[in-house]
PDB file of N, CA and C in Angstrom:
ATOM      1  N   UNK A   1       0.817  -1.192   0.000  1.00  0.00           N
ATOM      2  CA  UNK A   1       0.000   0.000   0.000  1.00  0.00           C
ATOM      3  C   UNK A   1       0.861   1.255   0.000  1.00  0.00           C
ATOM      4  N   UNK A   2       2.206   1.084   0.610  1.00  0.00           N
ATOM      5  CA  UNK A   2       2.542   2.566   0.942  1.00  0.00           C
ATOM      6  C   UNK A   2       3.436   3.077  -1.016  1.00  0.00           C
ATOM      7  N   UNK A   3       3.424   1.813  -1.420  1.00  0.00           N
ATOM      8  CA  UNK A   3       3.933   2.030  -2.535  1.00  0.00           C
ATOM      9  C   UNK A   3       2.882   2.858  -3.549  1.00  0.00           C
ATOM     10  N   UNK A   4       1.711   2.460  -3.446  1.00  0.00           N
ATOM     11  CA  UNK A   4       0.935   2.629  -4.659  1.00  0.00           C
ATOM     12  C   UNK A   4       0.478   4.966  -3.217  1.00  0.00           C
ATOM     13  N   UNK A   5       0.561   4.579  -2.362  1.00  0.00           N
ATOM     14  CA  UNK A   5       0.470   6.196  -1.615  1.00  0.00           C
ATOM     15  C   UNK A   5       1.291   6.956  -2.498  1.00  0.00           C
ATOM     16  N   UNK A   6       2.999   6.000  -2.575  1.00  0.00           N
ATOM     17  CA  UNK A   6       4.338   6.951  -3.236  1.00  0.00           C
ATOM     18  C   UNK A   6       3.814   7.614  -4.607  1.00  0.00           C
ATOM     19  N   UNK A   7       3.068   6.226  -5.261  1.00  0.00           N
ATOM     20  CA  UNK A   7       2.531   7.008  -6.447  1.00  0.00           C
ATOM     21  C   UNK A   7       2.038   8.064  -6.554  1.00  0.00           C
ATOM     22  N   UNK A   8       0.663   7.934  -5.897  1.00  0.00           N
ATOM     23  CA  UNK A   8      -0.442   8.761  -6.119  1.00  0.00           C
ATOM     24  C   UNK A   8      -0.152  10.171  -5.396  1.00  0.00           C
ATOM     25  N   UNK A   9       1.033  10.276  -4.099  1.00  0.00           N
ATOM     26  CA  UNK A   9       1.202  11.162  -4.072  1.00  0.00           C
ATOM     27  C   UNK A   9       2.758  12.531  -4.184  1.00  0.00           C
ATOM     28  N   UNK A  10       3.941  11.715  -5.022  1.00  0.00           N
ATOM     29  CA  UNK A  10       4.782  11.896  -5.045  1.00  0.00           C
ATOM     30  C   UNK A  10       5.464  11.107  -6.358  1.00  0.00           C
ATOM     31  N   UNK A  11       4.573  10.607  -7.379  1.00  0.00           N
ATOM     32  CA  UNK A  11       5.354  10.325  -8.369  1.00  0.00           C
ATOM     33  C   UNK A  11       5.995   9.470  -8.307  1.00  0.00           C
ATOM     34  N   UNK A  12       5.759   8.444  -7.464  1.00  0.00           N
ATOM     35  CA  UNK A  12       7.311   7.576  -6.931  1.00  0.00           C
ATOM     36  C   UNK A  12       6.796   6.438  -8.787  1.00  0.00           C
ATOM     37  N   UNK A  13       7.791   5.461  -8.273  1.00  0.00           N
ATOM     38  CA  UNK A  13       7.712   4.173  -9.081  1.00  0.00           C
ATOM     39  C   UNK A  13       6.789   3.472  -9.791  1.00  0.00           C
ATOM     40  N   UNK A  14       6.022   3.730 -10.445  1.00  0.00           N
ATOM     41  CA  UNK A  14       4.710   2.866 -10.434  1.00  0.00           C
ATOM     42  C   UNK A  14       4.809   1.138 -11.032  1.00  0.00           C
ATOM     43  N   UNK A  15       5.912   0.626 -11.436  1.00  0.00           N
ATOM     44  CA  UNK A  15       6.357  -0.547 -11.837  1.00  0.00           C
ATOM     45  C   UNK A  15       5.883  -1.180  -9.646  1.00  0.00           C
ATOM     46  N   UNK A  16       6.325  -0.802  -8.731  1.00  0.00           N
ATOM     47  CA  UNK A  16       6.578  -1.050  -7.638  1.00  0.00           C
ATOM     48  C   UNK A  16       5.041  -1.270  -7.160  1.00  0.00           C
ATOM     49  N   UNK A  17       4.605  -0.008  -7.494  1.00  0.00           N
ATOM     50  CA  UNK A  17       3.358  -0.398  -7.322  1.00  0.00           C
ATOM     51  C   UNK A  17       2.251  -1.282  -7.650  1.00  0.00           C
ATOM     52  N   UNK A  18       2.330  -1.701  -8.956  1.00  0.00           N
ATOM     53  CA  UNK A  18       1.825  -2.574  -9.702  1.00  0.00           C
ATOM     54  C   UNK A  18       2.070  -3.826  -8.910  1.00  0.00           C
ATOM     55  N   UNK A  19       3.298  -4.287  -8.583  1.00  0.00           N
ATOM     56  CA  UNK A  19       3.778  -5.642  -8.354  1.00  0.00           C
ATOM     57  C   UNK A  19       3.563  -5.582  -7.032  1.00  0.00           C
ATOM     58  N   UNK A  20       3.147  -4.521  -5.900  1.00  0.00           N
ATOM     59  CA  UNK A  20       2.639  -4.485  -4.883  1.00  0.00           C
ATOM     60  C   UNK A  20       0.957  -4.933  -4.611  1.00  0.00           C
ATOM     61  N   UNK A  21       0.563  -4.321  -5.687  1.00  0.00           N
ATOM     62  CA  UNK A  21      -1.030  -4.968  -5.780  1.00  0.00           C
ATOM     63  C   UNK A  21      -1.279  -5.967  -6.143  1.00  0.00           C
ATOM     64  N   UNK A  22      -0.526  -6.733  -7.089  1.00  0.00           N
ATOM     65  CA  UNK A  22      -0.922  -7.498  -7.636  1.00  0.00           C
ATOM     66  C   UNK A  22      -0.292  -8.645  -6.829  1.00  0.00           C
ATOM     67  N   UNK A  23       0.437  -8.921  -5.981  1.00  0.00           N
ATOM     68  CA  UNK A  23       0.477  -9.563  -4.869  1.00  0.00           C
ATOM     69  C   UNK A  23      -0.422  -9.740  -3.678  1.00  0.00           C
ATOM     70  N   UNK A  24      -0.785  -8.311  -3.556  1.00  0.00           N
ATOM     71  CA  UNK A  24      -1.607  -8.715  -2.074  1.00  0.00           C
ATOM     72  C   UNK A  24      -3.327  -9.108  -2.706  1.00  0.00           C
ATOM     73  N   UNK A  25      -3.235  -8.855  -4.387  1.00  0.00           N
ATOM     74  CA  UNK A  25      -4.736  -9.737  -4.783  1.00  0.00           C
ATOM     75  C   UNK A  25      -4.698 -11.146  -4.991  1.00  0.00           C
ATOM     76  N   UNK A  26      -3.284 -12.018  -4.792  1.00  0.00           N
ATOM     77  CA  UNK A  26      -3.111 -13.179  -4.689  1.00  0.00           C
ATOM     78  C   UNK A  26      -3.540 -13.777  -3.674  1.00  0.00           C
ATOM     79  N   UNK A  27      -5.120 -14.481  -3.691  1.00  0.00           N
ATOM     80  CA  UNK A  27      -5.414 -15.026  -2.291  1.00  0.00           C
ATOM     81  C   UNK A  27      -5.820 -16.119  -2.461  1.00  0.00           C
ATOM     82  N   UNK A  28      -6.068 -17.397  -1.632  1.00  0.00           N
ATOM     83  CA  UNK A  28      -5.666 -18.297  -1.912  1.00  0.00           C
ATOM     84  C   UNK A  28      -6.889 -19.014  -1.039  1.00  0.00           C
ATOM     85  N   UNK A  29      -8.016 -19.704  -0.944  1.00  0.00           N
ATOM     86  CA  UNK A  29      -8.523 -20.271   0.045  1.00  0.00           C
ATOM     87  C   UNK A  29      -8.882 -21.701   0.106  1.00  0.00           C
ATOM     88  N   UNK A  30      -8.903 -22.419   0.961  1.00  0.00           N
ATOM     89  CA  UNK A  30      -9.291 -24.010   0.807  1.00  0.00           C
ATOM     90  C   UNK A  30     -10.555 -24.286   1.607  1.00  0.00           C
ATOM     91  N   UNK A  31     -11.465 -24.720   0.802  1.00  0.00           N
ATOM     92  CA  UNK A  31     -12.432 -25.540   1.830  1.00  0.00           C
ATOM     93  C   UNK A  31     -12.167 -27.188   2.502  1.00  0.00           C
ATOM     94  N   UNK A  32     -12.510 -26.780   3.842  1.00  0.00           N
ATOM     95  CA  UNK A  32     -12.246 -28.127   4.230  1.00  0.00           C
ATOM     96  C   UNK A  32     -13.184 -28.212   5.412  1.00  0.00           C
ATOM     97  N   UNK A  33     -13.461 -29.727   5.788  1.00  0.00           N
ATOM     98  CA  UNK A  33     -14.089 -29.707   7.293  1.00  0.00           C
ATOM     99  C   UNK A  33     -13.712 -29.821   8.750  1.00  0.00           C
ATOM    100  N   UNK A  34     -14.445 -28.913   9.380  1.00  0.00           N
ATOM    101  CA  UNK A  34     -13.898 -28.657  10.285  1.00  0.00           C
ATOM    102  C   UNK A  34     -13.715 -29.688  11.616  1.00  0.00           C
ATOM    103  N   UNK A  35     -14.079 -29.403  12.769  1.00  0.00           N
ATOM    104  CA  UNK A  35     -14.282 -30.372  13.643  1.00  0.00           C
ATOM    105  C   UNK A  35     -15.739 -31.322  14.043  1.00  0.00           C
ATOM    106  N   UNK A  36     -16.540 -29.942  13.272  1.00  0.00           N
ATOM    107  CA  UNK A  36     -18.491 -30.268  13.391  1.00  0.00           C
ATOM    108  C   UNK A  36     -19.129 -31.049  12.507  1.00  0.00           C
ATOM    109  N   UNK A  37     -18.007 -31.111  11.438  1.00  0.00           N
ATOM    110  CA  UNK A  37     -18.440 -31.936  10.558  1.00  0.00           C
ATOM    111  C   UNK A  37     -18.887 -30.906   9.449  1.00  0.00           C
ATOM    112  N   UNK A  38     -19.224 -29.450   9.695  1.00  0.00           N
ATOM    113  CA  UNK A  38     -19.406 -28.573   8.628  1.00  0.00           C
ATOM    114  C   UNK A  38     -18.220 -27.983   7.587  1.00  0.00           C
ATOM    115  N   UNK A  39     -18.316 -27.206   6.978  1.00  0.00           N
ATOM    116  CA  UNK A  39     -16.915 -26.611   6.158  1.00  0.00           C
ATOM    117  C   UNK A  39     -16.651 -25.525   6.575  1.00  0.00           C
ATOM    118  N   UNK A  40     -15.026 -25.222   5.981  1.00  0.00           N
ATOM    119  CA  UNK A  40     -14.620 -24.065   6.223  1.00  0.00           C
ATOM    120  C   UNK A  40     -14.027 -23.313   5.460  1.00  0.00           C
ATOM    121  N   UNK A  41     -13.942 -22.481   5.056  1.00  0.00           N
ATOM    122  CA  UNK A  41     -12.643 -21.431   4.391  1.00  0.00           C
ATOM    123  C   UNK A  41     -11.913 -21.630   4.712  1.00  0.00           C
ATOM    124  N   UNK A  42     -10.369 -22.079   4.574  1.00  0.00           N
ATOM    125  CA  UNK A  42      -9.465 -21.488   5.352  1.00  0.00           C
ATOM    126  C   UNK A  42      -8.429 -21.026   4.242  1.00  0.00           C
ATOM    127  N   UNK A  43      -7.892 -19.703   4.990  1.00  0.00           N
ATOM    128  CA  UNK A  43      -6.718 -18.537   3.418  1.00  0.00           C
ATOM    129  C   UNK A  43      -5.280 -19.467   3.578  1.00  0.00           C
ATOM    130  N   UNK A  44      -4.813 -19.581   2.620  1.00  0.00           N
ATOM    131  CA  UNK A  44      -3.460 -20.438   2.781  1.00  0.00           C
ATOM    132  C   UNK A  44      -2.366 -19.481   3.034  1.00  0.00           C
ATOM    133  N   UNK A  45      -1.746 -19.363   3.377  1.00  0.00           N
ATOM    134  CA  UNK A  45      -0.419 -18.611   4.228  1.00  0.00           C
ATOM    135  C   UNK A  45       0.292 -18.591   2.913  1.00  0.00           C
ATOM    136  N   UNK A  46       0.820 -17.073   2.792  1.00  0.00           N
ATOM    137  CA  UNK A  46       2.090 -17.054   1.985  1.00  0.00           C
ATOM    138  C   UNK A  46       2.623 -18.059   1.052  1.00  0.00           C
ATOM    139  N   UNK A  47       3.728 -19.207   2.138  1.00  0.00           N
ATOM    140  CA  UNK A  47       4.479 -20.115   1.651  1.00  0.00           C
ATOM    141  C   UNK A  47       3.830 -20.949   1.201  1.00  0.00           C
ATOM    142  N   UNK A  48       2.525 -21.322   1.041  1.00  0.00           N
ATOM    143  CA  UNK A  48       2.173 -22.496   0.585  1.00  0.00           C
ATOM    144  C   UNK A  48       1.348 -21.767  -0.579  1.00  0.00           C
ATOM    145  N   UNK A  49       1.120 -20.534  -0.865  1.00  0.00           N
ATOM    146  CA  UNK A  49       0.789 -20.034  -1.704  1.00  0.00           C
ATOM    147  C   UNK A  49       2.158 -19.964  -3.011  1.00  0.00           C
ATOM    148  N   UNK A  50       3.087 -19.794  -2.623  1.00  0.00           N
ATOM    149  CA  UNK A  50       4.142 -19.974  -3.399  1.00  0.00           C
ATOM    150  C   UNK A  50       4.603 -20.978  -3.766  1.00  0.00           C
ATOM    151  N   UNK A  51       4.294 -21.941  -3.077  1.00  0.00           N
ATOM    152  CA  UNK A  51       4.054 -23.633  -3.149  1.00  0.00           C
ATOM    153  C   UNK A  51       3.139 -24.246  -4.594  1.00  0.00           C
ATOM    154  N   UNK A  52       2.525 -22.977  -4.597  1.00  0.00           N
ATOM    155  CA  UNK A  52       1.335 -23.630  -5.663  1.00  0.00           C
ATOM    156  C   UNK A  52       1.828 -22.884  -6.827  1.00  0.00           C
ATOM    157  N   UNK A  53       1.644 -21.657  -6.751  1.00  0.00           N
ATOM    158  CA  UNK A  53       2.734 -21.363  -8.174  1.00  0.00           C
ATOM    159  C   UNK A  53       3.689 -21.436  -8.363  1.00  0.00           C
ATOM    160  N   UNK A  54       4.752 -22.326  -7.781  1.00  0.00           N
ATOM    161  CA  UNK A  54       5.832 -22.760  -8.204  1.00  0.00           C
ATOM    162  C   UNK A  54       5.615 -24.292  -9.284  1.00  0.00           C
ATOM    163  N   UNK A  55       4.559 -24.492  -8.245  1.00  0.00           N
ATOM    164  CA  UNK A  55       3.919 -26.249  -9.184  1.00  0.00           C
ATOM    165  C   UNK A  55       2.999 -25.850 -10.832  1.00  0.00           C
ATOM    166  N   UNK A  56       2.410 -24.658 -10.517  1.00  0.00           N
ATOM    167  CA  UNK A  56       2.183 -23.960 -11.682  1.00  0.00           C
ATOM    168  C   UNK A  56       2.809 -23.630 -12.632  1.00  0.00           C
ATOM    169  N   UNK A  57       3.491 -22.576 -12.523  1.00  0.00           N
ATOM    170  CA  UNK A  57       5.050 -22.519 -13.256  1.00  0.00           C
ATOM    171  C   UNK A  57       5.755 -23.788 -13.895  1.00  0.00           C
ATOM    172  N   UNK A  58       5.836 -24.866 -13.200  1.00  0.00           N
ATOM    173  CA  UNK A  58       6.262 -25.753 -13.420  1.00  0.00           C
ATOM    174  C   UNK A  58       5.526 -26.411 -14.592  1.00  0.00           C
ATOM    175  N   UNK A  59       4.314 -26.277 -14.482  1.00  0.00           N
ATOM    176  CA  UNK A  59       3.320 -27.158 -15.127  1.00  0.00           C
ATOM    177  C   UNK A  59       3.197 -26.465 -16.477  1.00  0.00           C
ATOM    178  N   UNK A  60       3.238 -25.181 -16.498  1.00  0.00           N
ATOM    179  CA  UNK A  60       3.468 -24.275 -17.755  1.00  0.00           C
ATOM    180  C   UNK A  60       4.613 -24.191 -18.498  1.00  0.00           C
ATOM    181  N   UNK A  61       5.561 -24.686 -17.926  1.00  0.00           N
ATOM    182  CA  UNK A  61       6.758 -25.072 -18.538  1.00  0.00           C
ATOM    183  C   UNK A  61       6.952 -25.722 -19.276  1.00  0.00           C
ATOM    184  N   UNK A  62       6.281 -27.025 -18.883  1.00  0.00           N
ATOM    185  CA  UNK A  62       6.068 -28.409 -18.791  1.00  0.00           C
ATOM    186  C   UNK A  62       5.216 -28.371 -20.282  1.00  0.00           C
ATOM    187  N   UNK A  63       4.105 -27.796 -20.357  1.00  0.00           N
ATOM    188  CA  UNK A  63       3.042 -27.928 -21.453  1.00  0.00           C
ATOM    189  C   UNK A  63       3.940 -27.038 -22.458  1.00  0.00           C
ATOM    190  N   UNK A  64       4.227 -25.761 -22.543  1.00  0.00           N
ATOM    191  CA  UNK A  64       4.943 -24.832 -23.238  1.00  0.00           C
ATOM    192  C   UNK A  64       6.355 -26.197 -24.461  1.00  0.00           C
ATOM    193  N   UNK A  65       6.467 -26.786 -23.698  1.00  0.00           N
ATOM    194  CA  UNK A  65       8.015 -27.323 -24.174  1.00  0.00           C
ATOM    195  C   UNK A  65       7.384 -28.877 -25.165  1.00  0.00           C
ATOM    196  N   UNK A  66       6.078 -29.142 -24.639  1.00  0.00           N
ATOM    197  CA  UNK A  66       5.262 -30.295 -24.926  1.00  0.00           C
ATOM    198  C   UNK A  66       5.071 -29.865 -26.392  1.00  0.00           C
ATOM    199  N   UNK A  67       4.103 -28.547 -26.415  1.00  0.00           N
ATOM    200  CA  UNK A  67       3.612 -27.947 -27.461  1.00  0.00           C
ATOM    201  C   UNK A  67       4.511 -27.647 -28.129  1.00  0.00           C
ATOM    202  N   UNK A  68       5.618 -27.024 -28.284  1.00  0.00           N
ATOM    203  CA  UNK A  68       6.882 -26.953 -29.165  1.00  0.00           C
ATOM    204  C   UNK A  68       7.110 -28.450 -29.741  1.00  0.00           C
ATOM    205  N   UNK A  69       7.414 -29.014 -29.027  1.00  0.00           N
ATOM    206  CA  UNK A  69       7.290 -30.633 -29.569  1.00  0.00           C
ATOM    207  C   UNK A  69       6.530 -31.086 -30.488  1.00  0.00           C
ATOM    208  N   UNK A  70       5.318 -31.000 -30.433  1.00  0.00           N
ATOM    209  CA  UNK A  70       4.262 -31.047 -31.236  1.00  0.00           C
ATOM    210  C   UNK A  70       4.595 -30.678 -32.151  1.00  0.00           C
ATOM    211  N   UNK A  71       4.767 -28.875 -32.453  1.00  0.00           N
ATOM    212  CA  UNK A  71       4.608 -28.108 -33.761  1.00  0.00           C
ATOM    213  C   UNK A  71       6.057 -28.306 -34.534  1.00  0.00           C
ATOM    214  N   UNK A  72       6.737 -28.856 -33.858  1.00  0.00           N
ATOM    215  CA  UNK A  72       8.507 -28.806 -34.426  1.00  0.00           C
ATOM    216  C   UNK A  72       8.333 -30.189 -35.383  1.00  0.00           C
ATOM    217  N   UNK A  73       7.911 -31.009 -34.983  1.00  0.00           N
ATOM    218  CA  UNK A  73       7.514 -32.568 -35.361  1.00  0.00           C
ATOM    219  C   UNK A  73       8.511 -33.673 -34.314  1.00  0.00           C
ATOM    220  N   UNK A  74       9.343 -32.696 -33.959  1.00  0.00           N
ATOM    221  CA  UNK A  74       9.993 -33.948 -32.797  1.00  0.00           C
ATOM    222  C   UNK A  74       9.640 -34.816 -32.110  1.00  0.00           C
ATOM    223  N   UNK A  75       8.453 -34.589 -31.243  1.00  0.00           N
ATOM    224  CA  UNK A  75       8.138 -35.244 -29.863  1.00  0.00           C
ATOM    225  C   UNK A  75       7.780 -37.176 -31.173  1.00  0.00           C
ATOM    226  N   UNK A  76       7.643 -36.676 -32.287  1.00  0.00           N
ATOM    227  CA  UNK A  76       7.594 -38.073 -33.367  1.00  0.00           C
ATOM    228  C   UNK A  76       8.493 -38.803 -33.915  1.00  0.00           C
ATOM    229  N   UNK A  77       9.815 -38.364 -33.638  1.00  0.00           N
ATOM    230  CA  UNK A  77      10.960 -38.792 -33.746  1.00  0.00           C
ATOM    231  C   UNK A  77      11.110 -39.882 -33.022  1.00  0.00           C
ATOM    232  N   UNK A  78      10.863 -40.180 -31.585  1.00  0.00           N
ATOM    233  CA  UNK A  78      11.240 -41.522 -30.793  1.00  0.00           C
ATOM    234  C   UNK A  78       9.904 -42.460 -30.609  1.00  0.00           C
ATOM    235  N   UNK A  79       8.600 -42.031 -31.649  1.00  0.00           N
ATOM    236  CA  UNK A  79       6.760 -42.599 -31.620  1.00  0.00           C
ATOM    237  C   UNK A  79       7.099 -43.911 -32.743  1.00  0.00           C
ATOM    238  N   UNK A  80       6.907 -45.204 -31.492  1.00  0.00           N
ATOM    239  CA  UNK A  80       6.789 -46.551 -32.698  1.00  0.00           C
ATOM    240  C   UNK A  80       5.906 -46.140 -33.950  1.00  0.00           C
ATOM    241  N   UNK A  81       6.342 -47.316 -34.990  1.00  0.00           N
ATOM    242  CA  UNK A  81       5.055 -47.085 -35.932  1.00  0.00           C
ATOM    243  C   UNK A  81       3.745 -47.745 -35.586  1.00  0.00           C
ATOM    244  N   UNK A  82       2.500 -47.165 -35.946  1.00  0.00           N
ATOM    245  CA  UNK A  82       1.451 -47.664 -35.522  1.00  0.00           C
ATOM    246  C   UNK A  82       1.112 -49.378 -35.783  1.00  0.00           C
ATOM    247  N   UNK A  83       0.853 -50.563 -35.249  1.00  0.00           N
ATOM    248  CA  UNK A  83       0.507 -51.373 -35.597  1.00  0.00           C
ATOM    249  C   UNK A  83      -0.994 -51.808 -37.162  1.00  0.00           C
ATOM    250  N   UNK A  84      -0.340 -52.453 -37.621  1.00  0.00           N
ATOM    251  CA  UNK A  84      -1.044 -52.650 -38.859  1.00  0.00           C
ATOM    252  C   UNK A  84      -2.381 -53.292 -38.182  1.00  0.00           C
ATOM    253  N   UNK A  85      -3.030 -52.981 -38.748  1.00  0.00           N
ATOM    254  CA  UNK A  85      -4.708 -53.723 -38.508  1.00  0.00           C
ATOM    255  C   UNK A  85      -4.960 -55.118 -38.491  1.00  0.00           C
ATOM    256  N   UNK A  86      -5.435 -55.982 -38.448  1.00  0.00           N
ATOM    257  CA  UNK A  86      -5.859 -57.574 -38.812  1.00  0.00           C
ATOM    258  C   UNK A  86      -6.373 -57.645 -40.168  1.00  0.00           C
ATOM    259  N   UNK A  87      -6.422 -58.809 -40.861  1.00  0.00           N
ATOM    260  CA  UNK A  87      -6.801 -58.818 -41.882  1.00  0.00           C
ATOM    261  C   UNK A  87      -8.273 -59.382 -41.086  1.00  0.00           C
ATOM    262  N   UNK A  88      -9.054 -59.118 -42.114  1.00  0.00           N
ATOM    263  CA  UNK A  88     -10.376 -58.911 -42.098  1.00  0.00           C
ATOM    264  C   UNK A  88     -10.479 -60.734 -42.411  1.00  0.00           C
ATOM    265  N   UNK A  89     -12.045 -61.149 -41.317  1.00  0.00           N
ATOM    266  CA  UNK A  89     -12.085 -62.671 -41.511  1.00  0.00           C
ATOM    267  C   UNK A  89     -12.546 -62.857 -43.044  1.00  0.00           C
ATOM    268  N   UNK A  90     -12.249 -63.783 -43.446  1.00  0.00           N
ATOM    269  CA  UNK A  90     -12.309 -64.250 -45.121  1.00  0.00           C
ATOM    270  C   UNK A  90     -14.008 -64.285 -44.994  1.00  0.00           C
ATOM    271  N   UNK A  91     -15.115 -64.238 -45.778  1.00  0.00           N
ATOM    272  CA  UNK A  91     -16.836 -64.658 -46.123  1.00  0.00           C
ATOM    273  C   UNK A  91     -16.694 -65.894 -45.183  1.00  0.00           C
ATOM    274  N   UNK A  92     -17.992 -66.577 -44.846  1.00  0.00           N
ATOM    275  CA  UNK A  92     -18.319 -67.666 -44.672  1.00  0.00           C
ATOM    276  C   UNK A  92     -18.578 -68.609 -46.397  1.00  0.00           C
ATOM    277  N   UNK A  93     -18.473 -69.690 -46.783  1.00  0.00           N
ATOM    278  CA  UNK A  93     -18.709 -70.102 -47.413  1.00  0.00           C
ATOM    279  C   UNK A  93     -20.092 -70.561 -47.658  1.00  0.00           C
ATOM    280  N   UNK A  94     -20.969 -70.249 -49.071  1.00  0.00           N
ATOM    281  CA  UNK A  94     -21.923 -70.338 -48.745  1.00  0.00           C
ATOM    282  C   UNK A  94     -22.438 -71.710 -48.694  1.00  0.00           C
ATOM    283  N   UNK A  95     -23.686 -72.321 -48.300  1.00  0.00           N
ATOM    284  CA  UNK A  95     -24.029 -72.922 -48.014  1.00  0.00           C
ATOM    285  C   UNK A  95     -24.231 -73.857 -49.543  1.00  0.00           C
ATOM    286  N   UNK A  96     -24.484 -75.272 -49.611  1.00  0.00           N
ATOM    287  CA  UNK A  96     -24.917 -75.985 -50.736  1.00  0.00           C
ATOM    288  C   UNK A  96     -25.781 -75.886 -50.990  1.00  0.00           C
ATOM    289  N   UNK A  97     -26.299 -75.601 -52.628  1.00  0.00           N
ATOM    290  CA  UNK A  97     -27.716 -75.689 -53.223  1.00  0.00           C
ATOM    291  C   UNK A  97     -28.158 -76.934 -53.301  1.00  0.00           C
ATOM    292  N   UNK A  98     -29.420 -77.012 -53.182  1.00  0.00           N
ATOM    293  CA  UNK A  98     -30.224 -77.910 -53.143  1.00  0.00           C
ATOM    294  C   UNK A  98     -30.460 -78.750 -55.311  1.00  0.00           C
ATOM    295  N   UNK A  99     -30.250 -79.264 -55.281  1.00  0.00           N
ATOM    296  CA  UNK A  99     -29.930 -80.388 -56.643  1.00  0.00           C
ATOM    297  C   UNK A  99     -31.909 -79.944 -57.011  1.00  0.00           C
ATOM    298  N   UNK A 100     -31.761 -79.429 -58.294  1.00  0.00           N
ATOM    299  CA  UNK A 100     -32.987 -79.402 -58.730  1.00  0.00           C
ATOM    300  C   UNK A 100     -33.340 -80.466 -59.934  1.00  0.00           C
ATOM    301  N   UNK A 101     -34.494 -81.088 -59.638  1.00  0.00           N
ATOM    302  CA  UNK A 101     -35.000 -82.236 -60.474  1.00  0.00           C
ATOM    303  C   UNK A 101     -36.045 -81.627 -61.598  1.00  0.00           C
ATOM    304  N   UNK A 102     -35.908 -82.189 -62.666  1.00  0.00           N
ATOM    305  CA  UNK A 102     -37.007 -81.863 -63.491  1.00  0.00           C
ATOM    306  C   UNK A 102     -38.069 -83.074 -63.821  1.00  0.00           C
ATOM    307  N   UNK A 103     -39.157 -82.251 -63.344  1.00  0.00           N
ATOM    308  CA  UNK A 103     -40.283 -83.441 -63.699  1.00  0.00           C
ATOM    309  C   UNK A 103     -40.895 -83.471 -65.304  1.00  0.00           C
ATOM    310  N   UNK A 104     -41.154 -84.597 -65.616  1.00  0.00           N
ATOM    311  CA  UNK A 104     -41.425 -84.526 -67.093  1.00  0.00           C
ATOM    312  C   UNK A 104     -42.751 -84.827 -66.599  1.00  0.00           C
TER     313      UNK A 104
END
């Protein structure tokens, strides 16, 4: 707060400020149950908030480098070839005709 004050009233930094707000709108809450058997809010502390966007980060990394893969054609470089299909079962054979007689 006293950063975004510097701004508004002395011109200070506003890069400082920005990254001041936009931290303390990082909030974080978990529902869980309590002892009554009902639920609760509870705000996650700091460190375990950094806990989670670090696993985030991570995970964006993670997909970012996937997707390059994809569009480069690499990630197909070490992909077996697909297995060939079965051949299809042969007809049944049809059944014998019946011997036709001619009556005179």
């Amino acid at each position: 707060m006293e950063c975004l004050i510097l701004v508004a009233e002395k011109n200070g930094p506003t890069m400082m400020a920005r990254i001041g707000v936009m931290r303390a709108l990082i909030r974080v809450a978990t529902f869980g149950p309590d002892g009554n058997g009902t639920f609760q809010a509870i705000e996650l502390p700091d460190s375990e908030i950094a806990e989670h966007q670090q696993a985030i980060e991570s995970a964006a990394i993670a997909l970012r480098k996937w997707r390059d893969e994809i569009q480069s054609g690499s990630a197909a470089e070490d992909a077996p070839e697909p297995p060939t299909p079965p051949e299809p079962d042969p007809p049944p054979p049809e059944p014998p005709r019946p011997a036709l007689t001619v009556l005179a």
